[in-house]
N, C-alpha and C. Protein backbone atom coordinates (compact mmCIF):
# COMPACT_ATOMS: atom_id res chain seq x y z
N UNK A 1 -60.82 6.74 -7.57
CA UNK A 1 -61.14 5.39 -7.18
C UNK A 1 -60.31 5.04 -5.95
N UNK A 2 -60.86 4.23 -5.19
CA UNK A 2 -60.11 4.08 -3.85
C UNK A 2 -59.35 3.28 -4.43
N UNK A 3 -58.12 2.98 -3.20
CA UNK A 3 -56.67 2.31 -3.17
C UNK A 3 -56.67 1.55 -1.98
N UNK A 4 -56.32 0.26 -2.17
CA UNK A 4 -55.84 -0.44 -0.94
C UNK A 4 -54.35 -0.32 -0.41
N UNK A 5 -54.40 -0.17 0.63
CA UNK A 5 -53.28 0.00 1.67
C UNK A 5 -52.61 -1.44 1.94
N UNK A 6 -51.11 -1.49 2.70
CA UNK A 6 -50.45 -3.16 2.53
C UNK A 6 -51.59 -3.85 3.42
N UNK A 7 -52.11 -3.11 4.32
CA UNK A 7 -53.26 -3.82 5.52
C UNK A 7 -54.60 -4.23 5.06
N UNK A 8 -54.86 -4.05 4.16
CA UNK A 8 -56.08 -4.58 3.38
C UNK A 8 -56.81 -3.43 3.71
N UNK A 9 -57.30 -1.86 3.86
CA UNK A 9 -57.90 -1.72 4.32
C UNK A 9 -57.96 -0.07 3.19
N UNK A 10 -59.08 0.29 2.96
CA UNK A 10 -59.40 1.08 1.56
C UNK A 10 -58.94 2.44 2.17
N UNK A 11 -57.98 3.28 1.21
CA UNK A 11 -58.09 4.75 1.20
C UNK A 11 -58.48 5.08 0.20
N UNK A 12 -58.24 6.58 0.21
CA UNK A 12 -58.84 7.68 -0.73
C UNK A 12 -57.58 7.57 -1.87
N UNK A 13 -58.17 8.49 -2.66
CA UNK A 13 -56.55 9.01 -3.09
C UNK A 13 -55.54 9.68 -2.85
N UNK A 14 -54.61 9.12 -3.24
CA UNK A 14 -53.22 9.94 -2.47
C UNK A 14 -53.25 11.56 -2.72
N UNK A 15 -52.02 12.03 -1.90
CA UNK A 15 -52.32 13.37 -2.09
C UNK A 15 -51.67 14.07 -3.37
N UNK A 16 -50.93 12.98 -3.87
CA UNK A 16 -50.10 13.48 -5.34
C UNK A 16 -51.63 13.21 -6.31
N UNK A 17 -52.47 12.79 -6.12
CA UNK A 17 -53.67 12.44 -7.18
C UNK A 17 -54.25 13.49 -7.00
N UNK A 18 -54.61 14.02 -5.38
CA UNK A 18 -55.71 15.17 -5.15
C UNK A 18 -55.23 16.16 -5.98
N UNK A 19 -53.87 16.54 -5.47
CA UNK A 19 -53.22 17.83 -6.22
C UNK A 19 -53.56 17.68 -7.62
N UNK A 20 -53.41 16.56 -8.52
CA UNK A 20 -53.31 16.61 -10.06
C UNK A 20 -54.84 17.13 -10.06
N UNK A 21 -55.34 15.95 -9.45
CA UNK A 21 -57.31 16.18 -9.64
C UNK A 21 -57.71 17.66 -9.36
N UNK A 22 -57.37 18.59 -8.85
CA UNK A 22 -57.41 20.15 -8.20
C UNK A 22 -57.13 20.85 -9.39
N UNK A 23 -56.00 20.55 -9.93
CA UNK A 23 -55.28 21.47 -11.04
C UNK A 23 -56.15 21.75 -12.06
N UNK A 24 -57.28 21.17 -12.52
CA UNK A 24 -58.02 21.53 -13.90
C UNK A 24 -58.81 22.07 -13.85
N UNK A 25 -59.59 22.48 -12.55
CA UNK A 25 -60.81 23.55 -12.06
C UNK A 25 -60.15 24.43 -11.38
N UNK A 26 -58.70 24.75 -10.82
CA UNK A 26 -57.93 25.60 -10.81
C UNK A 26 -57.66 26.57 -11.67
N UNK A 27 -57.04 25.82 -12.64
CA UNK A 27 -56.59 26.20 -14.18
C UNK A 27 -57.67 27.13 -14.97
N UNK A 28 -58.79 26.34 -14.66
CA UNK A 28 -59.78 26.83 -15.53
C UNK A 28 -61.04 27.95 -14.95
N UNK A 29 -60.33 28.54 -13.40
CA UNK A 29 -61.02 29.41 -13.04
C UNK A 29 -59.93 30.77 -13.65
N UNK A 30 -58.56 30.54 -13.71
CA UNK A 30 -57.69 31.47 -13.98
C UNK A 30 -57.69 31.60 -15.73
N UNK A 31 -58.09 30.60 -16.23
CA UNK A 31 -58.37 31.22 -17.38
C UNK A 31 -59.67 31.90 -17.79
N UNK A 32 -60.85 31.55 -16.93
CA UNK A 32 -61.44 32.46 -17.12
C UNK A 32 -61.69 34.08 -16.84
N UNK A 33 -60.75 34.39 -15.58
CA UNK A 33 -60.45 35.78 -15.17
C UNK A 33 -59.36 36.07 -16.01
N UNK A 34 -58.15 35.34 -16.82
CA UNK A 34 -58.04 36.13 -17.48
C UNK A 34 -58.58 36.60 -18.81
N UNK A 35 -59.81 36.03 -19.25
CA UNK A 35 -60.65 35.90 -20.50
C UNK A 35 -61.61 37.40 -20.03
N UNK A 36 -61.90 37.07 -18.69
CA UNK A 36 -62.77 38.49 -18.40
C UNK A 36 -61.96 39.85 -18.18
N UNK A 37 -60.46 39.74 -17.92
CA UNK A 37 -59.87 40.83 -17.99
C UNK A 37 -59.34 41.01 -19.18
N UNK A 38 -59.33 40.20 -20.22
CA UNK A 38 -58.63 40.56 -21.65
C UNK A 38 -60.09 41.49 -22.08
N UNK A 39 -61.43 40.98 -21.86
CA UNK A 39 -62.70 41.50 -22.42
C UNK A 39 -62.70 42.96 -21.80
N UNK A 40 -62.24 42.89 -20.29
CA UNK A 40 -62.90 44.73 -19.76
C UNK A 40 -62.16 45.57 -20.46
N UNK A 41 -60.68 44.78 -21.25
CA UNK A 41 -59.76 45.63 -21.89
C UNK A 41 -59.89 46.21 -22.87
N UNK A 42 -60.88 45.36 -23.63
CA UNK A 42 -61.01 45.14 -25.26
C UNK A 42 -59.87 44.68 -25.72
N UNK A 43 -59.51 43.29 -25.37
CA UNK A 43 -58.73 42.84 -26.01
C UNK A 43 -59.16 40.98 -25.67
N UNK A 44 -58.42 40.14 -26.57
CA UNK A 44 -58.79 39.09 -27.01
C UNK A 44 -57.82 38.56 -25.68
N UNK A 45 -57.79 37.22 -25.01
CA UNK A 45 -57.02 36.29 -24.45
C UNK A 45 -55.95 36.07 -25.07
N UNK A 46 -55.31 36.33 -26.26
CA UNK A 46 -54.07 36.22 -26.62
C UNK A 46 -53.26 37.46 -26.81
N UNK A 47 -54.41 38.19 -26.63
CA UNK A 47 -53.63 39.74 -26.86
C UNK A 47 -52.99 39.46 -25.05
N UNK A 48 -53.71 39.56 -24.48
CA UNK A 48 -53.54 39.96 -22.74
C UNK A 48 -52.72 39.10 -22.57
N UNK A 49 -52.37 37.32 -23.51
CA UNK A 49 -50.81 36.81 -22.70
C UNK A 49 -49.97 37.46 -23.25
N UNK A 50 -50.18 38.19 -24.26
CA UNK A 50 -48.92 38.96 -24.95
C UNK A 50 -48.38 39.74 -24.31
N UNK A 51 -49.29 40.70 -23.34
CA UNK A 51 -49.13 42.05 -22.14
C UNK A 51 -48.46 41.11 -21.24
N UNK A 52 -48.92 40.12 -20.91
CA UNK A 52 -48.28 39.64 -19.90
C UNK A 52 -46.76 39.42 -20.23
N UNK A 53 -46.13 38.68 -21.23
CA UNK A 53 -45.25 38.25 -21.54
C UNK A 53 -44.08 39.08 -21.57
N UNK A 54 -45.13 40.44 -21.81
CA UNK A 54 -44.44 41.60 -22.03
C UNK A 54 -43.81 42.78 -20.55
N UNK A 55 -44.67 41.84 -19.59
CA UNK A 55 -44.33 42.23 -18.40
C UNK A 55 -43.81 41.56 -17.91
N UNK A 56 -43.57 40.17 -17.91
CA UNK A 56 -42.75 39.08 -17.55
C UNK A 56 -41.06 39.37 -17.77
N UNK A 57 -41.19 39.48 -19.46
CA UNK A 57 -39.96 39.13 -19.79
C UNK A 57 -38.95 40.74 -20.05
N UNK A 58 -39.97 41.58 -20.64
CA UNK A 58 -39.30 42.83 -20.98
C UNK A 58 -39.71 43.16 -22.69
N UNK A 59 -39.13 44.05 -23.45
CA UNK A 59 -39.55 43.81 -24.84
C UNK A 59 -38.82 43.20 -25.73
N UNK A 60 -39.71 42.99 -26.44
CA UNK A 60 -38.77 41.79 -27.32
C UNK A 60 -39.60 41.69 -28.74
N UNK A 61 -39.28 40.68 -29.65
CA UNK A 61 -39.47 41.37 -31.00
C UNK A 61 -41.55 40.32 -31.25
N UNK A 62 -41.65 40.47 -32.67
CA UNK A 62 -43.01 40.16 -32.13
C UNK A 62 -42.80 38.91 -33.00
N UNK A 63 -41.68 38.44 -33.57
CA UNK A 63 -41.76 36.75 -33.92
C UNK A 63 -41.42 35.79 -32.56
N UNK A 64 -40.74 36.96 -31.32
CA UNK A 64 -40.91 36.12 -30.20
C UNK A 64 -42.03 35.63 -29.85
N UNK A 65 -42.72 36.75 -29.31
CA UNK A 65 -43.80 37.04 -29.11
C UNK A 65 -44.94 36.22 -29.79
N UNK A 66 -44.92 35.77 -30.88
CA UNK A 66 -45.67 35.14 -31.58
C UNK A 66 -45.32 33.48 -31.07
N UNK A 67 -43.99 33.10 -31.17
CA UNK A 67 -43.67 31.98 -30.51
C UNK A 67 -43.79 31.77 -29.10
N UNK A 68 -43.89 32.49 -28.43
CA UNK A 68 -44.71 32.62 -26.78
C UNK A 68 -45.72 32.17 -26.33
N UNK A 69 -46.59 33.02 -27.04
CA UNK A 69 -48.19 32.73 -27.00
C UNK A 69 -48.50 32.11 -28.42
N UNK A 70 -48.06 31.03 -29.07
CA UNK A 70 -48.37 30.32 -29.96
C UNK A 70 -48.81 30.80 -31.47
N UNK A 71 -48.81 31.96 -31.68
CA UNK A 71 -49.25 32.43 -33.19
C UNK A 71 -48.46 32.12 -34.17
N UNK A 72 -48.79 32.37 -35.67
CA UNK A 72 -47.99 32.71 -36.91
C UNK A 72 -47.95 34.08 -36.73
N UNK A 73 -46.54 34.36 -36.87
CA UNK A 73 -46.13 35.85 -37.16
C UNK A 73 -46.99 36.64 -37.79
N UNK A 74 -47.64 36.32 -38.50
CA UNK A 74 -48.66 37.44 -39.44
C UNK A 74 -50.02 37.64 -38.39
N UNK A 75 -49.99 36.33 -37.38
CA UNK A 75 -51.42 36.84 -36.33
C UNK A 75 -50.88 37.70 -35.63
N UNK A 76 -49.58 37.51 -34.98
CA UNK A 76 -48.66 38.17 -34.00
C UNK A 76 -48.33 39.68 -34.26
N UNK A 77 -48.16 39.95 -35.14
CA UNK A 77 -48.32 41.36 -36.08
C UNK A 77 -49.60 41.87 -35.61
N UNK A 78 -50.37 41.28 -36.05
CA UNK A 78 -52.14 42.00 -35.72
C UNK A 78 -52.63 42.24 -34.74
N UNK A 79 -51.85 41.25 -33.57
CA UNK A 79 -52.21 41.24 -32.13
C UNK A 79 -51.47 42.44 -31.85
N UNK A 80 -50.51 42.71 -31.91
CA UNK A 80 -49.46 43.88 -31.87
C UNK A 80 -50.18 45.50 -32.21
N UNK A 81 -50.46 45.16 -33.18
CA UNK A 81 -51.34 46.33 -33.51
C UNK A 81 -52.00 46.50 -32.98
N UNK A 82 -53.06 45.83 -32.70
CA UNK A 82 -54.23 45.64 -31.83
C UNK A 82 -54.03 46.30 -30.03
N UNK A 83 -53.07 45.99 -29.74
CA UNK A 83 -52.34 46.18 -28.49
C UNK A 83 -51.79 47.70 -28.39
N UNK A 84 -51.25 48.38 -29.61
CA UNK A 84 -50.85 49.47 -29.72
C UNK A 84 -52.25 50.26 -30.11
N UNK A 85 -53.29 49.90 -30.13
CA UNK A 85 -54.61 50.60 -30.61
C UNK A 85 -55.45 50.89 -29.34
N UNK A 86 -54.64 49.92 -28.40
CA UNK A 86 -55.37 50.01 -27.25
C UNK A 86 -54.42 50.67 -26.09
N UNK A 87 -53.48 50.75 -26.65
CA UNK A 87 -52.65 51.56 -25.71
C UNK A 87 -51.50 50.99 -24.68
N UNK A 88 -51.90 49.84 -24.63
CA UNK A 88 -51.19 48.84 -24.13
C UNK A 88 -49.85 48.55 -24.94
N UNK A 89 -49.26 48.53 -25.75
CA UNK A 89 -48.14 48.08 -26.03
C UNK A 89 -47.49 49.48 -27.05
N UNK A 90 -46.27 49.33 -26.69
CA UNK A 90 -45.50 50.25 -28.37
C UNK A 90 -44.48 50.06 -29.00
N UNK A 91 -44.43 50.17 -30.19
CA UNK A 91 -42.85 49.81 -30.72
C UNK A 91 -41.95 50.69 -30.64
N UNK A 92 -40.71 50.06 -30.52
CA UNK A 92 -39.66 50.89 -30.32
C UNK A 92 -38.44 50.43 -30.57
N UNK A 93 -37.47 51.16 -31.38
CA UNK A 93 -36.43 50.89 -31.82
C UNK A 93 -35.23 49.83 -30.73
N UNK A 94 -34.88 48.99 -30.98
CA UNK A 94 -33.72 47.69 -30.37
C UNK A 94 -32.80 48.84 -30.08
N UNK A 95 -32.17 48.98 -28.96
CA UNK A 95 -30.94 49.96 -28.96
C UNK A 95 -29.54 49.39 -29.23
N UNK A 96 -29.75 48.57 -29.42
CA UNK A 96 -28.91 47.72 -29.49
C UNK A 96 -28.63 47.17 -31.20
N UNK A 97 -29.34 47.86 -31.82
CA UNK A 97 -29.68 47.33 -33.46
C UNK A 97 -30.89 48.12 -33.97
N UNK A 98 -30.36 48.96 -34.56
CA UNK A 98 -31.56 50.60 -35.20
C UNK A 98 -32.30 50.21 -35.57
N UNK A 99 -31.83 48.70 -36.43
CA UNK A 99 -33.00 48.51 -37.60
C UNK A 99 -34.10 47.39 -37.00
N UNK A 100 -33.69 46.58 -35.91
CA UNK A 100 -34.88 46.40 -35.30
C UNK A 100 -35.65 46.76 -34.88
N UNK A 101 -37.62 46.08 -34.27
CA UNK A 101 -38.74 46.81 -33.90
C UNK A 101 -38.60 45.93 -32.48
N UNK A 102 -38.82 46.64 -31.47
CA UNK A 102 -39.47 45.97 -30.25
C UNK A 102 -40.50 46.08 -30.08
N UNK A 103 -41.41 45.65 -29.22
CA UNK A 103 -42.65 45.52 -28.70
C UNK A 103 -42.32 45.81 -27.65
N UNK A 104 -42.62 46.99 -26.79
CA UNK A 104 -42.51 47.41 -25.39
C UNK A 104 -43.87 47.69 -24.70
N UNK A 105 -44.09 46.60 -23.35
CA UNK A 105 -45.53 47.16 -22.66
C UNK A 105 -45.48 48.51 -22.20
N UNK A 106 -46.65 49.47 -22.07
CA UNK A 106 -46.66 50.86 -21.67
C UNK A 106 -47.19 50.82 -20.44
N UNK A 107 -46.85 51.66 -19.36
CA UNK A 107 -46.71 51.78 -18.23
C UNK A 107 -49.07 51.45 -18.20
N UNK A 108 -48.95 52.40 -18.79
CA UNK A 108 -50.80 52.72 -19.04
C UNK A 108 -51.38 51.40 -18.84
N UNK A 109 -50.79 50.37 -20.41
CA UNK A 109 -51.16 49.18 -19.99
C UNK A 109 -51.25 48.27 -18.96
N UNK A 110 -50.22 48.30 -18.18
CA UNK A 110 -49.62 47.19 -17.25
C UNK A 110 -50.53 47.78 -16.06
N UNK A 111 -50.25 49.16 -15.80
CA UNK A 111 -51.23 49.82 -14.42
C UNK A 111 -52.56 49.68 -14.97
N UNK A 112 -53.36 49.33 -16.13
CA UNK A 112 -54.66 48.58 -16.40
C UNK A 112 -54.72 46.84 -16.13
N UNK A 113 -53.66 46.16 -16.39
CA UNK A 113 -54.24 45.22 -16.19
C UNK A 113 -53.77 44.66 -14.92
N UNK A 114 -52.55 45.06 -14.01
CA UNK A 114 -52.75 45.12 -13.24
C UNK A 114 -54.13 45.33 -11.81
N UNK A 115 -54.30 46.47 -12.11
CA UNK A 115 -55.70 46.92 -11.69
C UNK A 115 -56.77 45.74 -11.51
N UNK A 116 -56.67 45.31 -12.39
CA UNK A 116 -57.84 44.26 -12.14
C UNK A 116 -57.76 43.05 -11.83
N UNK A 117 -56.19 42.94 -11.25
CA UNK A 117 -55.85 41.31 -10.85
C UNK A 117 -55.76 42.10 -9.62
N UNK A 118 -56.09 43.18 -8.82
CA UNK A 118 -55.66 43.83 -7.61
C UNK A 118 -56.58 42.51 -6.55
N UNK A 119 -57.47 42.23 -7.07
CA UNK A 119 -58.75 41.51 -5.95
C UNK A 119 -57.21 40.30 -5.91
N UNK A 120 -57.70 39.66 -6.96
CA UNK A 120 -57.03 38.44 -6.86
C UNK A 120 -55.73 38.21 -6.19
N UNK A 121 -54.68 39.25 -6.28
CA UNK A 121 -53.29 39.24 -5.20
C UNK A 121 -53.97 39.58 -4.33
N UNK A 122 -54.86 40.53 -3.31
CA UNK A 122 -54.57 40.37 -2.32
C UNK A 122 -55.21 38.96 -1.94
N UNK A 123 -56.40 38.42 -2.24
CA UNK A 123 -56.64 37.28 -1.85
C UNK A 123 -55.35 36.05 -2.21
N UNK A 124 -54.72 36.14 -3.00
CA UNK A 124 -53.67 35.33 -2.88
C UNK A 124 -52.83 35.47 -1.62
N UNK A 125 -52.46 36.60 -1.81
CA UNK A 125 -51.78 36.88 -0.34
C UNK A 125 -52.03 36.38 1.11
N UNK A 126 -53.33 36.56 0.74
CA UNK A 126 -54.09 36.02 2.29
C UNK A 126 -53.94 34.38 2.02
N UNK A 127 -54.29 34.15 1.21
CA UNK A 127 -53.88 32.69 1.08
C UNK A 127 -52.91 32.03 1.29
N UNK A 128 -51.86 32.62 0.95
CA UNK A 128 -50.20 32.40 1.09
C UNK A 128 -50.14 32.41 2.52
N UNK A 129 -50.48 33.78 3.12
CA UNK A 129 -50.18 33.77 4.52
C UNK A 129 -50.06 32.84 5.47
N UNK A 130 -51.23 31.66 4.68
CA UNK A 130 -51.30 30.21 5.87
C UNK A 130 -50.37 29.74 5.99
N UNK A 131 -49.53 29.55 4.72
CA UNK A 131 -48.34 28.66 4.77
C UNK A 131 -46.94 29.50 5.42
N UNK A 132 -46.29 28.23 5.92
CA UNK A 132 -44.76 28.34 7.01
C UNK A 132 -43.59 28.96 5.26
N UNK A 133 -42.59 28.81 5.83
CA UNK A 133 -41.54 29.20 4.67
C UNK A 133 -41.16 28.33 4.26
N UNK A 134 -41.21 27.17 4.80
CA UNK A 134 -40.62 25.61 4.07
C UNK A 134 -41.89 25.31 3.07
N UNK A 135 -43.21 25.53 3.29
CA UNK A 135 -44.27 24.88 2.69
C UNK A 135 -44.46 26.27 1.22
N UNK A 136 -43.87 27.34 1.48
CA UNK A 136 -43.76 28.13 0.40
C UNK A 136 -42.88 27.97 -0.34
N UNK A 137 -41.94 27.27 0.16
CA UNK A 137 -40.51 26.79 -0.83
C UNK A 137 -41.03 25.77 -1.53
N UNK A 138 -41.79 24.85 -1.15
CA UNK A 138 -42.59 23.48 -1.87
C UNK A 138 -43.34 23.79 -2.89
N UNK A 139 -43.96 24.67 -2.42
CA UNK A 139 -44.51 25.66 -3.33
C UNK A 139 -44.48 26.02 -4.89
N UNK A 140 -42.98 27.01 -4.11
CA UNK A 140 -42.32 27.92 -5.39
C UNK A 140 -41.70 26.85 -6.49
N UNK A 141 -41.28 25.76 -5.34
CA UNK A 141 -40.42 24.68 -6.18
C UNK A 141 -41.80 23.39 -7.20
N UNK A 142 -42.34 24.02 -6.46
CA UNK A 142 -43.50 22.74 -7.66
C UNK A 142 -44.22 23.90 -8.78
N UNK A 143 -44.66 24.78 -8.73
CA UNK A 143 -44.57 25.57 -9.90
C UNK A 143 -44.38 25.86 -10.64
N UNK A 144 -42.13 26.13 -10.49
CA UNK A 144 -41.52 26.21 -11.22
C UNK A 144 -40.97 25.01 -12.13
N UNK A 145 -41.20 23.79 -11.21
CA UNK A 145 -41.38 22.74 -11.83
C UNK A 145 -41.97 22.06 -12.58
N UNK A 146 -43.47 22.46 -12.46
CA UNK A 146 -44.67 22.62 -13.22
C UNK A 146 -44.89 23.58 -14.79
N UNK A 147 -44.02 24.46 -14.24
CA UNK A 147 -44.05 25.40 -15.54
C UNK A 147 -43.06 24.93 -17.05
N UNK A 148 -41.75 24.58 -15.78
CA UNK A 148 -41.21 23.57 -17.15
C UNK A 148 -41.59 22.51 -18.20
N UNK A 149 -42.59 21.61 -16.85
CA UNK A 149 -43.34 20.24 -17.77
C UNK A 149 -44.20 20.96 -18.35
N UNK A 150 -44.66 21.80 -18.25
CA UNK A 150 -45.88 22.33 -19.03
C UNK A 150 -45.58 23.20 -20.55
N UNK A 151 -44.05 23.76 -20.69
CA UNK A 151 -43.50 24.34 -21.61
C UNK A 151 -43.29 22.88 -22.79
N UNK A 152 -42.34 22.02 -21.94
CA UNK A 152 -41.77 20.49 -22.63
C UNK A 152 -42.99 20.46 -23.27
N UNK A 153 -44.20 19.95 -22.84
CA UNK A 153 -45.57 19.63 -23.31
C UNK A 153 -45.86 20.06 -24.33
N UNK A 154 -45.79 21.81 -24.03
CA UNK A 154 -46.36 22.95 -25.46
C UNK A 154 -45.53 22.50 -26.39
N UNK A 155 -44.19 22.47 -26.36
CA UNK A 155 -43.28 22.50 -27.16
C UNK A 155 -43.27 20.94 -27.95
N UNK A 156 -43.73 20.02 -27.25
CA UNK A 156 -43.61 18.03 -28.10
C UNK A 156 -44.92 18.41 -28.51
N UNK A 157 -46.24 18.93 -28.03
CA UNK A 157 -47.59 19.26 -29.16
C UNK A 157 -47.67 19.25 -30.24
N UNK A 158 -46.34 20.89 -30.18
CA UNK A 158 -46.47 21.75 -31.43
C UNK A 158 -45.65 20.89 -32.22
N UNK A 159 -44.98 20.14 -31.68
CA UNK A 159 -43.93 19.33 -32.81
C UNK A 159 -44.51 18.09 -33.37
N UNK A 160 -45.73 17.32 -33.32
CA UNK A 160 -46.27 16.41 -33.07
C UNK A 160 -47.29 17.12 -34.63
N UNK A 161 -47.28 18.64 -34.65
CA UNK A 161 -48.43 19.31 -36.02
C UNK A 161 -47.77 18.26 -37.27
């Protein structure tokens, strides 16, 4: 909806509105590539944030893992399996503590799903390219900023069950 200016005289919306207004057909083109790359995998959209998480963070146990990508431990288990059926993930002893299980991504996996985000970085790249180094710092810094409010969010949801 337009906005009046102190001069009486109508604008658009600001550019903090455009950006919000952008973000949900953004959002929702990236969840659908990753819905089509969890499918070329044979694997479900929660399996593939799990790979991801697993490439993000390193390995880690699968009640993390389950608290990550939102499951009950007993789905998180199955996804796990599921992941090790496909080749993508494996367990492996905590070195640090025998009697723990990790969840470790396998090279196999990651160079698969990699692979198929190959289109999408380089077109990111090219995209990026427009921007100066100050407007990539704005960037990096609203993202990371973004990622926090968006964790706070997940996290007052789930507390809200």
């Amino acid at each position: 909806m337009p906005s009046s200016t102190q001069h009486g005289q109508i604008s658009g919306p600001s550019l903090t509105d455009q950006v919000i207004d952008a973000l949900p057909d953004w959002i929702t083109h990236l969840i659908q590539i990753n819905s089509l790359v969890a499918d070329r995998m044979g694997l479900v959209v929660t399996d593939f944030h799990c790979l991801h998480v697993l490439q993000q963070d390193g390995p880690t146990t699968t009640g993390a893992l389950a608290n990550r990508v939102g499951l009950t431990p007993g789905a998180a288990s199955r996804m796990v399996d599921r992941l090790v059926a496909a080749g993508c993930v494996k367990r492996v002893s905590d070195a640090a503590d025998r009697r723990r299980v990790l969840v470790e991504a396998t090279d196999e996996g990651l160079e698969r799903a990699n692979a198929h985000y190959a289109g999408l970085t380089a077109r990111t790249r090219e995209d990026l390219a427009a921007f100066g180094e100050d407007q990539l710092r704005a960037l990096l810094q609203f993202i990371r900023l973004s990622e926090c409010s968006a964790l706070a969010e997940v996290r007052r949801l789930r507390a809200e069950r």
